[in-house]
Protein backbone atom coordinates (compact mmCIF):
# COMPACT_ATOMS: atom_id res chain seq x y z
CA UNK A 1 0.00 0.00 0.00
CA UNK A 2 1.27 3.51 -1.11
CA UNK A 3 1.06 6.72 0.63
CA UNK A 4 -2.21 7.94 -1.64
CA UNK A 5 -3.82 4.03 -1.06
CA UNK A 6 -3.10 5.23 3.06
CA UNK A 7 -4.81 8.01 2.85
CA UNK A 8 -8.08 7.03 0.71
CA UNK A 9 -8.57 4.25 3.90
CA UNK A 10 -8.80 7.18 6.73
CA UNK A 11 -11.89 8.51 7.31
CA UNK A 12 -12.40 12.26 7.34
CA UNK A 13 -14.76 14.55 9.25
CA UNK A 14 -17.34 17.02 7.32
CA UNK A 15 -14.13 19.58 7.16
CA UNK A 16 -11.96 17.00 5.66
CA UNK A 17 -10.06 16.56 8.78
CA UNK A 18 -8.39 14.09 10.91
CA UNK A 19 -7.75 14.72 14.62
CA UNK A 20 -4.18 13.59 15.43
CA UNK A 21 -2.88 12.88 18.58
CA UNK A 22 0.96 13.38 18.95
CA UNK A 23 2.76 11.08 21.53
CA UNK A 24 6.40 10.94 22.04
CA UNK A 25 8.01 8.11 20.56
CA UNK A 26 10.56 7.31 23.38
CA UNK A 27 8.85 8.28 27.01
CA UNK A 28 5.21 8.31 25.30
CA UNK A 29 4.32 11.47 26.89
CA UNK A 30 1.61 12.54 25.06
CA UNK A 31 1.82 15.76 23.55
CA UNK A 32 -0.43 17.19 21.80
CA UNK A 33 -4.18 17.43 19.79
CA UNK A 34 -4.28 18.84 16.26
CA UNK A 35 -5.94 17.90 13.04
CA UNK A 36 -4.73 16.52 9.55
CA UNK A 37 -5.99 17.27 6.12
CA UNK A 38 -5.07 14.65 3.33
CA UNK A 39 -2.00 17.09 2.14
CA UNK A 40 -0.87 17.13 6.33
CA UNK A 41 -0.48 13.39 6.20
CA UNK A 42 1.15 13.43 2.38
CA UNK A 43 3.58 15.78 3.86
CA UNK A 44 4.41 14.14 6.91
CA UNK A 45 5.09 10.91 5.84
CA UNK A 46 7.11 12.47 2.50
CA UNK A 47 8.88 15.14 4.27
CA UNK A 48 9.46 12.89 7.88
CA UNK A 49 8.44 16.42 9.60
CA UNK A 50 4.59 17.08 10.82
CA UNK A 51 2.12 19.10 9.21
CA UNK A 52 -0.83 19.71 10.31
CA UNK A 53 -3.83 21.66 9.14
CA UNK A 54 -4.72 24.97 11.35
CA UNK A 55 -8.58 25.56 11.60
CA UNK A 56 -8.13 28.92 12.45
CA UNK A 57 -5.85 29.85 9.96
CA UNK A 58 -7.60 27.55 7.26
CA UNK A 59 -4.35 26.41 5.85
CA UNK A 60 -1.45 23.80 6.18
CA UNK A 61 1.17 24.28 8.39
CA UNK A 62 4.42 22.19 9.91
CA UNK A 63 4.90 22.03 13.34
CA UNK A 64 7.33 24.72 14.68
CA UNK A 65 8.46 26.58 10.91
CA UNK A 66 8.17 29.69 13.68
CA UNK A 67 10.10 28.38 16.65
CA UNK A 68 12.16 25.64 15.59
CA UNK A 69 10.15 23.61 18.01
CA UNK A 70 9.69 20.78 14.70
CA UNK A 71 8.14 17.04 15.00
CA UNK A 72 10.19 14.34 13.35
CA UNK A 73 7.38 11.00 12.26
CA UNK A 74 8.82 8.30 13.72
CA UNK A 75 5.45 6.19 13.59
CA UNK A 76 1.79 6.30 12.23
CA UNK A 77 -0.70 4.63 14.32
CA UNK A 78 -4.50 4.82 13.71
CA UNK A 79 -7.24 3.87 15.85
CA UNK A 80 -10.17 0.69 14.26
CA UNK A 81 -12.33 3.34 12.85
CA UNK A 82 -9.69 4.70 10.98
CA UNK A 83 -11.20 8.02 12.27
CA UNK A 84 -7.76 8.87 14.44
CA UNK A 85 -4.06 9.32 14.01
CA UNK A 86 -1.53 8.44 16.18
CA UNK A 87 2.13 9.84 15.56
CA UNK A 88 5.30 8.75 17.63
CA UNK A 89 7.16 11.69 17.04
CA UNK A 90 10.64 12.94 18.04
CA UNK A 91 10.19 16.20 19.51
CA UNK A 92 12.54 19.24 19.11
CA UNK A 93 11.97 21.73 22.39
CA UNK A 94 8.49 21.67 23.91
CA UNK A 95 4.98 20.91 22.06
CA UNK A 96 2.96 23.64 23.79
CA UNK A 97 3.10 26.93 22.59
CA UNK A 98 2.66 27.96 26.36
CA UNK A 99 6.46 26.86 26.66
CA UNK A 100 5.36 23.57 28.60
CA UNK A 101 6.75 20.23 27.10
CA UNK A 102 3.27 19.18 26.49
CA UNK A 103 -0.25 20.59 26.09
CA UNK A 104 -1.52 18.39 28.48
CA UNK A 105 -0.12 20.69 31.63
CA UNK A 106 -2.92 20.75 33.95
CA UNK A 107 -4.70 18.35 35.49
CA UNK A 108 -7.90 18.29 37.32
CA UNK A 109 -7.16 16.64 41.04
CA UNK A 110 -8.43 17.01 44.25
CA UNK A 111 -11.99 19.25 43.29
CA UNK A 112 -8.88 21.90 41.92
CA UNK A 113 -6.79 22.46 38.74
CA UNK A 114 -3.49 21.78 39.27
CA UNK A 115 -1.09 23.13 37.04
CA UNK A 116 2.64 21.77 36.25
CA UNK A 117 5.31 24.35 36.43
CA UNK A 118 8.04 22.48 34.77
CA UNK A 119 8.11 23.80 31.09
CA UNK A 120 11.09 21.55 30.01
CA UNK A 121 11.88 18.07 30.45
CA UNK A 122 15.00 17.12 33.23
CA UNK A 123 16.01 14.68 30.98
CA UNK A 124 18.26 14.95 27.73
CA UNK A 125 15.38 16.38 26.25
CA UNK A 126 15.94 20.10 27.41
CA UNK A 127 18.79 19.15 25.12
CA UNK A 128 15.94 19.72 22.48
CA UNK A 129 14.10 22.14 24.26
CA UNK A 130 17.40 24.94 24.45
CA UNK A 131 18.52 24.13 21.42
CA UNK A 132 14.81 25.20 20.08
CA UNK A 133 14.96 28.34 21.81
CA UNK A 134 18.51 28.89 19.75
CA UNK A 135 17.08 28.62 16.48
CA UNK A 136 13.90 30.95 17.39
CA UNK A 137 16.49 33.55 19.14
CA UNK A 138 18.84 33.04 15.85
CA UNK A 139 15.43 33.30 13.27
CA UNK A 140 13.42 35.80 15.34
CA UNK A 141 15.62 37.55 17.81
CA UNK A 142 13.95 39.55 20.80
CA UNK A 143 15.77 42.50 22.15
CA UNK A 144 19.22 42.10 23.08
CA UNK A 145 19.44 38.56 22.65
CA UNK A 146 22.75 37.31 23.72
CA UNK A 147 22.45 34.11 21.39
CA UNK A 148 21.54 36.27 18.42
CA UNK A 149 24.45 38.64 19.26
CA UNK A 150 27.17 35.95 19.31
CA UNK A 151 25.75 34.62 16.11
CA UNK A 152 26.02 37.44 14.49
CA UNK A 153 29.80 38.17 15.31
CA UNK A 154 30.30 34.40 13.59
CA UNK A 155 31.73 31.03 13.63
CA UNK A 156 35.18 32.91 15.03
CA UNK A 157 33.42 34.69 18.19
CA UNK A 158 31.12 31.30 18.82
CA UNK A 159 34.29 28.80 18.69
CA UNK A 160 36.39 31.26 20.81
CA UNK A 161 33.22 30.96 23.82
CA UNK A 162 33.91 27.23 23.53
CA UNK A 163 37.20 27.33 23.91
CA UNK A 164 36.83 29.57 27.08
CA UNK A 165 33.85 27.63 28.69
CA UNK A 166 36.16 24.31 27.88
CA UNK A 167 39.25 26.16 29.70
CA UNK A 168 37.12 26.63 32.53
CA UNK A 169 35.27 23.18 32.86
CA UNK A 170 39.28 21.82 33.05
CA UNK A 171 39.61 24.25 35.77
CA UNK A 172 36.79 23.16 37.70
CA UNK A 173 37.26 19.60 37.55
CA UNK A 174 40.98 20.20 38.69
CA UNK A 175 40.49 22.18 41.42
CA UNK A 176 37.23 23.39 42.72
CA UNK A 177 33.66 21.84 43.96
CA UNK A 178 31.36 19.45 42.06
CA UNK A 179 28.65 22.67 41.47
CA UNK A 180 31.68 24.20 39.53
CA UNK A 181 31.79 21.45 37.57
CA UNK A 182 28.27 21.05 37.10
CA UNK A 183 27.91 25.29 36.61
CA UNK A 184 31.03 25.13 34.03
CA UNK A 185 29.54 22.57 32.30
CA UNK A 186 26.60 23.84 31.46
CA UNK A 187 28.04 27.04 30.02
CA UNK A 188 29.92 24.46 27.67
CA UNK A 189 26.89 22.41 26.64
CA UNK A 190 24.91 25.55 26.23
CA UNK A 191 27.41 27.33 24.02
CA UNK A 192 27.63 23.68 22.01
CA UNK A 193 24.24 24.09 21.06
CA UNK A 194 24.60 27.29 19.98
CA UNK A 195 27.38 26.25 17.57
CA UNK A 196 25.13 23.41 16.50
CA UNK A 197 22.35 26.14 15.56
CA UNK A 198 24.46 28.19 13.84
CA UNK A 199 25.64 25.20 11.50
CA UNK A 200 21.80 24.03 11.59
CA UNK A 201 22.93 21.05 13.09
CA UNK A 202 20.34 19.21 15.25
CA UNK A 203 21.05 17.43 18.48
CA UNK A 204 19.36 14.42 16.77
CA UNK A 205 22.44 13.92 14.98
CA UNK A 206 24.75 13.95 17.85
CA UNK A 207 22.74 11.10 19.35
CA UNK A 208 22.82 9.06 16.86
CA UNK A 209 26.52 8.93 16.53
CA UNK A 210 26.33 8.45 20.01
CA UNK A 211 24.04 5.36 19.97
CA UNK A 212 26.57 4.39 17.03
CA UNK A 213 29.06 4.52 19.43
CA UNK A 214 27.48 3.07 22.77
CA UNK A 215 29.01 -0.49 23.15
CA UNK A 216 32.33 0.15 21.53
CA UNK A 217 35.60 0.16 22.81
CA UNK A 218 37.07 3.74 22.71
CA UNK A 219 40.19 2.05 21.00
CA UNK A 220 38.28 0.43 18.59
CA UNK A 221 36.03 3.63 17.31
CA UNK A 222 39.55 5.78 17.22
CA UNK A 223 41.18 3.13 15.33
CA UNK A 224 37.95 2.63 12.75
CA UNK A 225 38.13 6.44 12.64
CA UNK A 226 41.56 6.55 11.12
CA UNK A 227 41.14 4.04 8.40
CA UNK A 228 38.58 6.48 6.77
């Protein structure tokens, strides 16, 4: 079966619309609600990035083209009535346009609402979630945006940060306390991702070659690495 066979088989509402319920493929948080048109579901599955169909707007539209925030398909699930669409999706930064991971933030409990205030994930995904915020600071810039002001002095100005923040992570580990460390660290990582963004480099990539990596010796990798 094709991708136009697919889409003949799910059934529409009177607008021509799907709802589509966006879960995340690895911790299955779920993330989101939006609706599909026939193009929105062409697109994903051609493309590999959502698209979904804004009623308001009355038009197609992928997932974070503003923010950076994008979906990556990594499955396409739908339900017996072929009536709903489940996607597994990788998700770059938060879902929510309210800045929370997902839209699905508060939660009725005790005869109260109860709202989360975590609007990033502790996990590697505020990986994602900062380096999000770098391409919307580097595409849209607010007022004196420090990421958008490095950028803009170039590759020269963000490799020199590095090369500081790595200086002083050595520094740390040598000789003062483990929040150094941590603190140092994160100026590193941080100023990693914005090299990444300038390049248009996702994180993604970095974990593959990563899970590439995971289970072999050191020695071995270096030594593969040289015969290329």
């Amino acid at each position: 079966m094709n991708i136009d066979e697919f889409i003949k088989t799910i059934k529409l509402d009177e607008h021509g619309l799907v709802p589509a319920i966006a879960q995340d493929h690895v911790t299955n948080e779920v993330l989101m609600l939006a609706y599909m048109s026939k193009e929105a579901v062409r697109k994903t599955l051609t493309t590999g990035t959502v698209h979904y169909y804004s009623r308001s707007r009355q038009k197609l539209w992928l997932k974070g083209e503003e923010s950076g925030h994008l979906q990556y398909i990594k499955q396409l699930f739908y339900d017996c009535d072929s009536d709903t669409l489940l996607l597994k999706v990788e998700q770059i930064g938060v879902a929510c346009h309210t800045g929370h991971r997902t839209c699905f933030f508060s939660e009725f409990k005790n005869d109260r609402v109860v709202e989360k205030t975590d609007t990033v994930p502790e996990s590697a995904g505020i990986l994602d979630a900062v380096y999000g915020t770098i391409l919307q600071r580097k595409s849209s810039p607010p007022p004196k945006s420090y990421v958008h002001s490095l950028m803009t002095k170039g590759i020269d100005a963000i490799n020199a940060k590095i090369l500081e923040e790595a200086g002083e992570v050595a520094e740390a580990g040598r000789i003062k306390k483990d929040a150094d460390v941590v603190y140092e660290s994160t100026d590193l990582i941080f100023h990693l991702l914005v090299l990444l963004g300038f390049r248009d480099i996702p994180p993604r990539d970095i974990y593959r070659e990563l899970q590439k990596r995971f289970g072999v010796s050191g020695i071995e990798e270096k030594e593969a690495r040289n015969k290329r």
